[in-house]
N, C-alpha and C. Protein backbone atom coordinates (compact mmCIF):
# COMPACT_ATOMS: atom_id res chain seq x y z
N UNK A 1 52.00 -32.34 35.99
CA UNK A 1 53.18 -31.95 36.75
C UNK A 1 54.26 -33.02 36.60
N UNK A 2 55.61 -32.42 36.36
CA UNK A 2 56.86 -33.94 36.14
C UNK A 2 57.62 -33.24 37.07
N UNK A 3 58.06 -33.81 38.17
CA UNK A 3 58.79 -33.75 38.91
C UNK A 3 60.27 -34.56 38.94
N UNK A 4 61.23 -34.14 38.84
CA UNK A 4 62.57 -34.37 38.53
C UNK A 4 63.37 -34.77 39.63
N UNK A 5 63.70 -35.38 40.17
CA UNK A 5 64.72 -35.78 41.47
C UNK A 5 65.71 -36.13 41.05
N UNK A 6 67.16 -35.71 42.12
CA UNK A 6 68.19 -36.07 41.63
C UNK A 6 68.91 -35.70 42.72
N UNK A 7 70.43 -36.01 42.93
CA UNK A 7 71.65 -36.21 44.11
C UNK A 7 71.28 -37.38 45.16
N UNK A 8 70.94 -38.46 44.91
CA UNK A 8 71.22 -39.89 45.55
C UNK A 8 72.46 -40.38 45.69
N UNK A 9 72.45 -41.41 46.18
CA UNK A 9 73.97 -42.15 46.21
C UNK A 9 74.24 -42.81 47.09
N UNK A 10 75.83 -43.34 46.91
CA UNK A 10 76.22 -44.13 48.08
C UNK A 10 76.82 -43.84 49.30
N UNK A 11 76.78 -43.23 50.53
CA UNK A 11 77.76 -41.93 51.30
C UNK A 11 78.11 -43.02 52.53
N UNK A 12 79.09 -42.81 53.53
CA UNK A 12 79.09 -43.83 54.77
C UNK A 12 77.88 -42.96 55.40
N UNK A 13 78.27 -43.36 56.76
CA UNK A 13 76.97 -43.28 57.86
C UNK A 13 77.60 -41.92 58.62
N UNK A 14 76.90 -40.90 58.81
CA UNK A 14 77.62 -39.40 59.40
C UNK A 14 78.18 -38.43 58.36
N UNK A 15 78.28 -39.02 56.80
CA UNK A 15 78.29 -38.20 55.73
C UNK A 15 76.87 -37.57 55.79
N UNK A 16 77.01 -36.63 54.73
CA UNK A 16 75.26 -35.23 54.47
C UNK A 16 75.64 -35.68 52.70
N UNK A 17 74.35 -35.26 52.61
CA UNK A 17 73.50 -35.42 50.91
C UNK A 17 72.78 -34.58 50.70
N UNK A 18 72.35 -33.86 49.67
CA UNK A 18 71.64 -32.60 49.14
C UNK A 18 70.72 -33.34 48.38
N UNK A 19 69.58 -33.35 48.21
CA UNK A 19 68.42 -34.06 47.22
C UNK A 19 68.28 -32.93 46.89
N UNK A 20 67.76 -32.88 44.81
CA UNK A 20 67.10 -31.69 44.59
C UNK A 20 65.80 -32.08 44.22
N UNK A 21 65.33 -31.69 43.88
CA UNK A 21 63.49 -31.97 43.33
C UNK A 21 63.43 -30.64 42.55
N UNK A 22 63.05 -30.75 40.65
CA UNK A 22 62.73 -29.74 40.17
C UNK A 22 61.09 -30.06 39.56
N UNK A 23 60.37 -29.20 39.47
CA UNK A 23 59.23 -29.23 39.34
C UNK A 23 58.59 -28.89 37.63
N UNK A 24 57.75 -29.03 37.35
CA UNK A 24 57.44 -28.18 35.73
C UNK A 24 55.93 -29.01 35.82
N UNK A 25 55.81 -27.66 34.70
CA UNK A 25 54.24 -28.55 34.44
C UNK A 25 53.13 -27.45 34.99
N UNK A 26 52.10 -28.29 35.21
CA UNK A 26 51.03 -27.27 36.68
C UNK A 26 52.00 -26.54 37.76
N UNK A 27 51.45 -25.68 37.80
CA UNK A 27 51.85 -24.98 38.83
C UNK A 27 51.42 -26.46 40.52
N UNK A 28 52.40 -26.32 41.41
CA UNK A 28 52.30 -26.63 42.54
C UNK A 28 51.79 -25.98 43.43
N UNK A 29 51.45 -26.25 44.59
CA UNK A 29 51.73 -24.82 45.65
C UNK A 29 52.33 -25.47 46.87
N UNK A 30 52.61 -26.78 47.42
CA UNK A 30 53.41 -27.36 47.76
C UNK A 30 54.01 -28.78 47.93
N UNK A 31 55.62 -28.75 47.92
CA UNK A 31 56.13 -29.53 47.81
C UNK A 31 56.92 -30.54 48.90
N UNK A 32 57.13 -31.88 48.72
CA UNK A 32 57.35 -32.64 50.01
C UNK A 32 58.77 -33.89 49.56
N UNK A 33 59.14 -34.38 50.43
CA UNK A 33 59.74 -35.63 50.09
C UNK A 33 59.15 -36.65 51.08
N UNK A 34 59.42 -37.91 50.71
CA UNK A 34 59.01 -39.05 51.46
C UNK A 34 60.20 -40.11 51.31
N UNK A 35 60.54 -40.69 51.81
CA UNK A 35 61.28 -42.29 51.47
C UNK A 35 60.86 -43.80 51.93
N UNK A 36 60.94 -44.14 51.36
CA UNK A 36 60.61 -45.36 51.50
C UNK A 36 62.19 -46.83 51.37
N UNK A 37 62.00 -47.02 52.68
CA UNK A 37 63.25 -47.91 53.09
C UNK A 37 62.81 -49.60 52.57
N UNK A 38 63.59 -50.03 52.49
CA UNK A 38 63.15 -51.86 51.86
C UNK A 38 62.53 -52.17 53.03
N UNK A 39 61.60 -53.04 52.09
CA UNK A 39 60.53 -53.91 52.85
C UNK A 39 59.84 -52.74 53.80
N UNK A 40 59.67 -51.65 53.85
CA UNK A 40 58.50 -50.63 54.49
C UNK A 40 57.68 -49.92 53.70
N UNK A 41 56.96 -49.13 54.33
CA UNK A 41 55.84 -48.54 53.48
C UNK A 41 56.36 -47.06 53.04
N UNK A 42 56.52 -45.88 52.20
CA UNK A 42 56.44 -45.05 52.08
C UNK A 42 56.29 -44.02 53.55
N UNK A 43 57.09 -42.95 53.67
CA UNK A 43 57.05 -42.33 55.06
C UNK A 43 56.94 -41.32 54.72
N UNK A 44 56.60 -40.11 55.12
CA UNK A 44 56.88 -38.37 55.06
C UNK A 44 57.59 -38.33 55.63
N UNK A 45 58.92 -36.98 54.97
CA UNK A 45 59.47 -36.08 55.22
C UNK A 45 59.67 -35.08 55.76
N UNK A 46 59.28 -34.39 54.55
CA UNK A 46 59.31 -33.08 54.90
C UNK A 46 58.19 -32.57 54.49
N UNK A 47 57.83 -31.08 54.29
CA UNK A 47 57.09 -30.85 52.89
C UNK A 47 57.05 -28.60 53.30
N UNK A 48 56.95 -28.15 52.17
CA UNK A 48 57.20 -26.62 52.00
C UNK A 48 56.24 -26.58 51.47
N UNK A 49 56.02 -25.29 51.90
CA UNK A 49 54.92 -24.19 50.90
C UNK A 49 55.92 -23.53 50.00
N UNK A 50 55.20 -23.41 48.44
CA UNK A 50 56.24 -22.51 47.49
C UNK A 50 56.65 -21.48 47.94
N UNK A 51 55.09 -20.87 48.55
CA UNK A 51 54.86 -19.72 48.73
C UNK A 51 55.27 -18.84 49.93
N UNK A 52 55.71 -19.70 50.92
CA UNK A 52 56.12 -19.02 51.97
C UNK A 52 55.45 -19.80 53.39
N UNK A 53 55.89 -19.51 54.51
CA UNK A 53 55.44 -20.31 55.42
C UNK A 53 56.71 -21.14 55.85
N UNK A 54 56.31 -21.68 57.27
CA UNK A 54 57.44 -22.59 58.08
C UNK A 54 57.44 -24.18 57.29
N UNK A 55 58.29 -24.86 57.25
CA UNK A 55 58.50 -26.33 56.18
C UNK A 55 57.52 -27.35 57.53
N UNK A 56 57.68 -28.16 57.63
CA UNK A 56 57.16 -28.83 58.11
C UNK A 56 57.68 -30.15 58.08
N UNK A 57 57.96 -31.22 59.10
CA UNK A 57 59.19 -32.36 59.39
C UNK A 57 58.35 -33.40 60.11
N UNK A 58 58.95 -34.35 59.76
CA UNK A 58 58.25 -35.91 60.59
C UNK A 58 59.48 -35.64 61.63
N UNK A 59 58.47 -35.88 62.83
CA UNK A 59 59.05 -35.77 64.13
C UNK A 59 60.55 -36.65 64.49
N UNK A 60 60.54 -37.79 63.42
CA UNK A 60 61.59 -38.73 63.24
C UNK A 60 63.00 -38.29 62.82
N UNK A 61 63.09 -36.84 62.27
CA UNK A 61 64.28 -36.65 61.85
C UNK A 61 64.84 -35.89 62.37
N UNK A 62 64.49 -35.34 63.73
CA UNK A 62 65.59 -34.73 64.99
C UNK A 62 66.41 -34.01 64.65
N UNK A 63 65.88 -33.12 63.29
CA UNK A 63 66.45 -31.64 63.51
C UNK A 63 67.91 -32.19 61.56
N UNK A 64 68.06 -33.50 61.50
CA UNK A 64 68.99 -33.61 60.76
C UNK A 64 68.63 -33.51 59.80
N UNK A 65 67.12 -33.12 58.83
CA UNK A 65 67.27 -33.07 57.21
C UNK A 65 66.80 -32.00 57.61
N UNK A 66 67.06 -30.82 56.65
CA UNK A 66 66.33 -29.67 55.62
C UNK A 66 65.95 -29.37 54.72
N UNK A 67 64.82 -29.20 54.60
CA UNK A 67 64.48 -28.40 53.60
C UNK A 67 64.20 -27.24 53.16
N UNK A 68 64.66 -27.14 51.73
CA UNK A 68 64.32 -25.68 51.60
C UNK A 68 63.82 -25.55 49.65
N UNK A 69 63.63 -24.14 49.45
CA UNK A 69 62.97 -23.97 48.29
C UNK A 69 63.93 -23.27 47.43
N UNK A 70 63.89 -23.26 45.86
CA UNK A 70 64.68 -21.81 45.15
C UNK A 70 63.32 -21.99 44.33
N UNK A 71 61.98 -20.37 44.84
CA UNK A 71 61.01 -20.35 43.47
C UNK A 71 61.61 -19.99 42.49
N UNK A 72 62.70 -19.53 41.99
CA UNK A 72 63.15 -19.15 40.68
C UNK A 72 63.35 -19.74 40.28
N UNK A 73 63.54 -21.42 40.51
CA UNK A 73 63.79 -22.59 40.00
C UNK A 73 62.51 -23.50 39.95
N UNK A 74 61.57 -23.16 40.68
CA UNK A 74 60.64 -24.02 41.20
C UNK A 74 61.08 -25.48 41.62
N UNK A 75 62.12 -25.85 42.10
CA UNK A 75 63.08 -26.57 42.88
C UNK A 75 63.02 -26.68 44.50
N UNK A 76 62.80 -27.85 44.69
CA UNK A 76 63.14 -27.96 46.42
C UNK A 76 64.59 -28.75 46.69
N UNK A 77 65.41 -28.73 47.65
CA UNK A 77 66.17 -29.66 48.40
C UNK A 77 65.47 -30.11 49.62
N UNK A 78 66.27 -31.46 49.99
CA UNK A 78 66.81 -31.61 50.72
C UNK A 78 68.07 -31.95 51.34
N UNK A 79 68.47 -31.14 52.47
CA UNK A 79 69.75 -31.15 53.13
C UNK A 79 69.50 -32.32 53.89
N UNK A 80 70.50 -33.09 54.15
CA UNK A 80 70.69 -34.51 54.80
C UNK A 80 72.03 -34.53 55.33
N UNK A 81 72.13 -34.42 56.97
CA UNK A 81 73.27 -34.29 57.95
C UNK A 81 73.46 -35.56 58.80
N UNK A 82 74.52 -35.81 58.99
CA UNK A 82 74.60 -37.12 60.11
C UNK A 82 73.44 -38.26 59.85
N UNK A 83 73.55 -38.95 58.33
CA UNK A 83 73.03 -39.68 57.96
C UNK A 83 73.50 -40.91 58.63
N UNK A 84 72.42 -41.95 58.66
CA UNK A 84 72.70 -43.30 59.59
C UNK A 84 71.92 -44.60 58.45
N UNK A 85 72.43 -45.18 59.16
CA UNK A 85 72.05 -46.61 57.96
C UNK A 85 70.76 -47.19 57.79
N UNK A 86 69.76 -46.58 58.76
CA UNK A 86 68.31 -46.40 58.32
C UNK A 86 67.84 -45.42 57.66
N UNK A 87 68.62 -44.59 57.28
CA UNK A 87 68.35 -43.57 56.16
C UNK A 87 68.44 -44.14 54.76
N UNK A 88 68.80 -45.01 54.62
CA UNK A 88 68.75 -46.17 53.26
C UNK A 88 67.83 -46.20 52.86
N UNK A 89 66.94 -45.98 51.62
CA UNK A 89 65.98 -45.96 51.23
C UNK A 89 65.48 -45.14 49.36
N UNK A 90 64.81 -45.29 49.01
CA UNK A 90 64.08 -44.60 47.57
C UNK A 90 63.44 -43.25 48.64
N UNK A 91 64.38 -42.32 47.48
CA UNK A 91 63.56 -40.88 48.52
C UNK A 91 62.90 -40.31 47.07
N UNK A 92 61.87 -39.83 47.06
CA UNK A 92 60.55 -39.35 46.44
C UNK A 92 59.97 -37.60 46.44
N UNK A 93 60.07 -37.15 45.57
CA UNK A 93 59.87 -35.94 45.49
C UNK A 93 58.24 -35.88 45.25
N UNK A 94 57.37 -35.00 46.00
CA UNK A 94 56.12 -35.23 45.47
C UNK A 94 55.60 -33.62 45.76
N UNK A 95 54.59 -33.43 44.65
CA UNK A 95 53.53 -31.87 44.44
C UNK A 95 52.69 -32.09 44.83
N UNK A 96 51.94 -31.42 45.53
CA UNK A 96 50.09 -30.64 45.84
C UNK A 96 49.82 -29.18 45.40
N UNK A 97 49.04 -30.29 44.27
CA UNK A 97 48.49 -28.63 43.08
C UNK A 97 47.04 -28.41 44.27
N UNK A 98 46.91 -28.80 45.32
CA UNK A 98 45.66 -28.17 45.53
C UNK A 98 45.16 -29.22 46.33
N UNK A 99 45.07 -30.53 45.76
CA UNK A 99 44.03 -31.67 46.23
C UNK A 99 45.23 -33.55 47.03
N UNK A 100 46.29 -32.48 47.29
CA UNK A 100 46.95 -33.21 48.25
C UNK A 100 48.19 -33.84 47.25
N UNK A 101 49.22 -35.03 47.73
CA UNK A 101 50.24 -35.52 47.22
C UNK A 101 49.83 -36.18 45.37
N UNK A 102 49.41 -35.58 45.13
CA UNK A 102 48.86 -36.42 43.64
C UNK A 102 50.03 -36.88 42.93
N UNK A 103 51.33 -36.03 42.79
CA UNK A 103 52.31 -35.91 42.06
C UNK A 103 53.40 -36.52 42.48
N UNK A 104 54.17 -37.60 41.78
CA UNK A 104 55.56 -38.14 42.58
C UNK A 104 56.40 -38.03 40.71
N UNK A 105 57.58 -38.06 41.70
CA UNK A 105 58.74 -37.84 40.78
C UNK A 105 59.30 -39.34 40.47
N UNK A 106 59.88 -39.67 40.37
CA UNK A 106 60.71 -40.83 39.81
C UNK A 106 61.53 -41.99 40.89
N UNK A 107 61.92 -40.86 42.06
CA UNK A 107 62.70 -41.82 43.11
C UNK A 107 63.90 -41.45 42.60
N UNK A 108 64.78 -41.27 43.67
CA UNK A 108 66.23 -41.24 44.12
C UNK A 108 67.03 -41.94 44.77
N UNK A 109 68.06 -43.00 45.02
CA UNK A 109 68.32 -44.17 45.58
C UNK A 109 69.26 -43.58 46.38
N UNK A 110 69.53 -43.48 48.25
CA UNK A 110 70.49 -43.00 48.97
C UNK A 110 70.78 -44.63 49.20
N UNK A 111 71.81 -44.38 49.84
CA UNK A 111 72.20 -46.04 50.41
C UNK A 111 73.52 -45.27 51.06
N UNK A 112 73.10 -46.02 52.30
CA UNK A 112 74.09 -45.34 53.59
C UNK A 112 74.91 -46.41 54.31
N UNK A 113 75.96 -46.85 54.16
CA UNK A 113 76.67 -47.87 54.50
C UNK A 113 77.84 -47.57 55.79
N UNK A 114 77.46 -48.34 56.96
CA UNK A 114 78.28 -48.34 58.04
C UNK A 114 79.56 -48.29 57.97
């Protein structure tokens, strides 16, 4: 599975960002993001079923990221609203063909400046 990430950047603090994540390879059946902020450990996101079903959110993001899917793309976003300067971080696109997060993409660099 190669997972593709892309729309990072530099935005102020209360700007929104679109992450995409495109997928190829093995089939998935679902997909997640994570970020990881300097000097911390890797966190969950989000994460979707390809296939259908409610997304699922770390209780930490109070309604401000989304995600969502295009299967005709085999592509996920994420939507990112009223971003704040702990949103700074390597955000990570990752697959579960079955046997959990096995798959990460490359990393995407947001950086959110006051």
């Amino acid at each position: 599975v190669q997972l593709q990430a892309s729309g990072g950047g530099l935005v102020q603090a209360g700007a929104s960002l679109r992450l995409s994540c495109a997928a190829s390879g093995r089939a998935v059946y679902v997909m997640g993001w994570f970020r990881q902020a300097p000097g911390k450990e890797r966190e969950f996101l989000a994460a979707l079923s390809l296939s259908g079903g409610s997304p699922v959110y770390a209780g930490s993001l109070k309604g401000r990221f989304t995600i969502s899917r295009d299967n005709a793309k085999n592509t996920i976003h994420l939507q990112m609203s009223n971003l704040k300067v702990e949103d700074t971080g390597v955000y990570f696109c990752s697959g579960d063909s079955g046997r959990g997060f096995l798959y990460w993409g490359q990393g995407t660099q947001v950086t959110v400046s006051s």
